[in-house]
Protein backbone atom coordinates (compact mmCIF):
# COMPACT_ATOMS: atom_id res chain seq x y z
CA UNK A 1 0.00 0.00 0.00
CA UNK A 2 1.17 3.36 -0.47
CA UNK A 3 1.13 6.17 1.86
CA UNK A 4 3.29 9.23 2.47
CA UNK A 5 5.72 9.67 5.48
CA UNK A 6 5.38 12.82 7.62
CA UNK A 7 8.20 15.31 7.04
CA UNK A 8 8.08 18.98 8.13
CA UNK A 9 6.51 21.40 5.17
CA UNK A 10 9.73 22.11 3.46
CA UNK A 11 9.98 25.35 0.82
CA UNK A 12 9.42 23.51 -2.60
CA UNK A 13 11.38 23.80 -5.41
CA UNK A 14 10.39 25.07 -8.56
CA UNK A 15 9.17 21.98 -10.03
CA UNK A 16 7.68 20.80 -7.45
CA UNK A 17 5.76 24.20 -6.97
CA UNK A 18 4.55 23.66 -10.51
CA UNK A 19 3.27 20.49 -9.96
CA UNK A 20 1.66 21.30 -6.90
CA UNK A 21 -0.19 24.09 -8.89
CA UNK A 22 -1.40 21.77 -11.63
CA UNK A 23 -2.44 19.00 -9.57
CA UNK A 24 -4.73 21.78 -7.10
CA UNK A 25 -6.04 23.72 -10.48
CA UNK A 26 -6.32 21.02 -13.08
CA UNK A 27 -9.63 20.92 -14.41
CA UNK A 28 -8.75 17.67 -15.26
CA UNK A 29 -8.12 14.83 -12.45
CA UNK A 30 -4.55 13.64 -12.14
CA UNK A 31 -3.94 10.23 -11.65
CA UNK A 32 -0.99 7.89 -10.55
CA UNK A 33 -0.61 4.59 -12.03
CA UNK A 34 1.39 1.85 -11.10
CA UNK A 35 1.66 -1.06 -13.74
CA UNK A 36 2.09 -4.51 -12.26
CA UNK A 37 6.29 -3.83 -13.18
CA UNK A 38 6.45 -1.34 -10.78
CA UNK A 39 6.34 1.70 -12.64
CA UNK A 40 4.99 4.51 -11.29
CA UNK A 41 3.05 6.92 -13.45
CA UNK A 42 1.61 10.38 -12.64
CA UNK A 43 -0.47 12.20 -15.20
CA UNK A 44 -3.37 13.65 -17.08
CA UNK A 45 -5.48 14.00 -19.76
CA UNK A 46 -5.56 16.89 -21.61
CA UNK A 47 -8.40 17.14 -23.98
CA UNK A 48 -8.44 18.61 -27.30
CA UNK A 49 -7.58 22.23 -27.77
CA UNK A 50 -9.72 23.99 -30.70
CA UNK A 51 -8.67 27.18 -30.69
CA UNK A 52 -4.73 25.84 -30.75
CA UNK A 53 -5.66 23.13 -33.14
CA UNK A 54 -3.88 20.17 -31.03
CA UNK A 55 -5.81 16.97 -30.44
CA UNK A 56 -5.83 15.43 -27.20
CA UNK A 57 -3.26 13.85 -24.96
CA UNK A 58 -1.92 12.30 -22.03
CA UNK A 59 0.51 14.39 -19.96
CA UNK A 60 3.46 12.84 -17.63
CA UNK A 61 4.00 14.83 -14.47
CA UNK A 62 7.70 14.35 -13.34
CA UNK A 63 7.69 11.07 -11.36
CA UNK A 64 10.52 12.64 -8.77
CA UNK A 65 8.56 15.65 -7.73
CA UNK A 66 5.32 13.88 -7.51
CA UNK A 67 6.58 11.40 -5.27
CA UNK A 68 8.32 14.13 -2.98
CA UNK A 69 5.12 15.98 -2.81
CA UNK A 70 3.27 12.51 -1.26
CA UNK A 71 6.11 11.84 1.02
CA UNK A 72 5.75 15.99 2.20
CA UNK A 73 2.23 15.19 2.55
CA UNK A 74 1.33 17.67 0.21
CA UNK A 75 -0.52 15.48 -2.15
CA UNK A 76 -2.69 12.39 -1.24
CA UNK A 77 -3.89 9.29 -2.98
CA UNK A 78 -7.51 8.50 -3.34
CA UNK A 79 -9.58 5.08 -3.40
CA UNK A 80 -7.30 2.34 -5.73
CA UNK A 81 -9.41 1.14 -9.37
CA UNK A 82 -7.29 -2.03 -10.15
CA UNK A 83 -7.08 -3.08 -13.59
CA UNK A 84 -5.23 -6.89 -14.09
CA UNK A 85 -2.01 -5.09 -15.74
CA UNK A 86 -2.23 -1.48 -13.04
CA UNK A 87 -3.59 -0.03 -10.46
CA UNK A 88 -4.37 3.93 -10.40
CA UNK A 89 -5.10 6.32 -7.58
CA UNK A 90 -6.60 9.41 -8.21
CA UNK A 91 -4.24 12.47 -6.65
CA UNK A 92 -5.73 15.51 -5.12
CA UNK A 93 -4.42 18.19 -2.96
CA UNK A 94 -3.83 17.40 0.87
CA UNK A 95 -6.00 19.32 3.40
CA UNK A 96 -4.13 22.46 4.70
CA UNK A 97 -4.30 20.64 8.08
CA UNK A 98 -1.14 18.67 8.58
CA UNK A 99 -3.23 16.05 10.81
CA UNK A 100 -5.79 15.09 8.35
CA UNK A 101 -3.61 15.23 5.55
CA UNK A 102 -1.45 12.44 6.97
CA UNK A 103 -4.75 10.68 7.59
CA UNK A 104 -6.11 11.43 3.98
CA UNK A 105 -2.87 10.24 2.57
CA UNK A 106 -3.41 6.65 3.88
CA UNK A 107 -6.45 5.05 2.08
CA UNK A 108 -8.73 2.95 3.78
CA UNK A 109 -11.30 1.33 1.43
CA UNK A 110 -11.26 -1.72 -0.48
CA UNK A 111 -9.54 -1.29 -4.01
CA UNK A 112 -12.53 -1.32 -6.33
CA UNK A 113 -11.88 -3.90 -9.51
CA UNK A 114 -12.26 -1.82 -13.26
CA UNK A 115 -14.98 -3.15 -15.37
CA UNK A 116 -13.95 -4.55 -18.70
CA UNK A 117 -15.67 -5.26 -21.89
């Protein structure tokens, strides 16, 4: 299971500051997902862009900084959908409050199974 360790609110760098502000503003959810390897995944979907004239795609967060902003606490993981090959959590914000982000962080329900045709 995955959960973040305490560690004091440290000043974030600048990646890690940009991540932090996509992952609270994103108007679309951000996800981590961990194929049955090992390998750990953080992104989005971005959806098509008309006025730009680009089509739809999925974005890669830096791996690093995501997984410094879960160990700060900063970020939490939601309920697990597992999927035979990967599991994914959905990633969200932590509460401001450092004691119920450290209990947000750890989740507590069942994984849920994905549906397949």
């Amino acid at each position: 299971m995955l959960r973040a360790l305490p560690r004091p609110n440290a000043p974030l760098g600048p990646d890690g500051a940009e991540v932090l502000r996509l992952i609270t503003v994103q108007r679309a959810p951000v996800c981590l997902t961990v194929q049955a390897s090992g390998r750990r995944r953080y992104g989005y979907w971005q959806s098509m862009d008309a006025g730009a004239g680009r089509g739809g795609c999925y974005v890669a967060l830096p791996t690093a900084a995501c997984d410094a902003l879960h160990a700060a606490g900063r970020i939490v993981l939601g309920d697990p959908v597992v999927d035979p090959g990967k599991t994914t959590y959905p990633v969200r914000p932590a509460a401001r409050e450092a004691s119920s982000a450290r209990e947000a962080s750890v989740p507590t329900a069942a994984p849920r199974q994905a549906l397949t045709a």
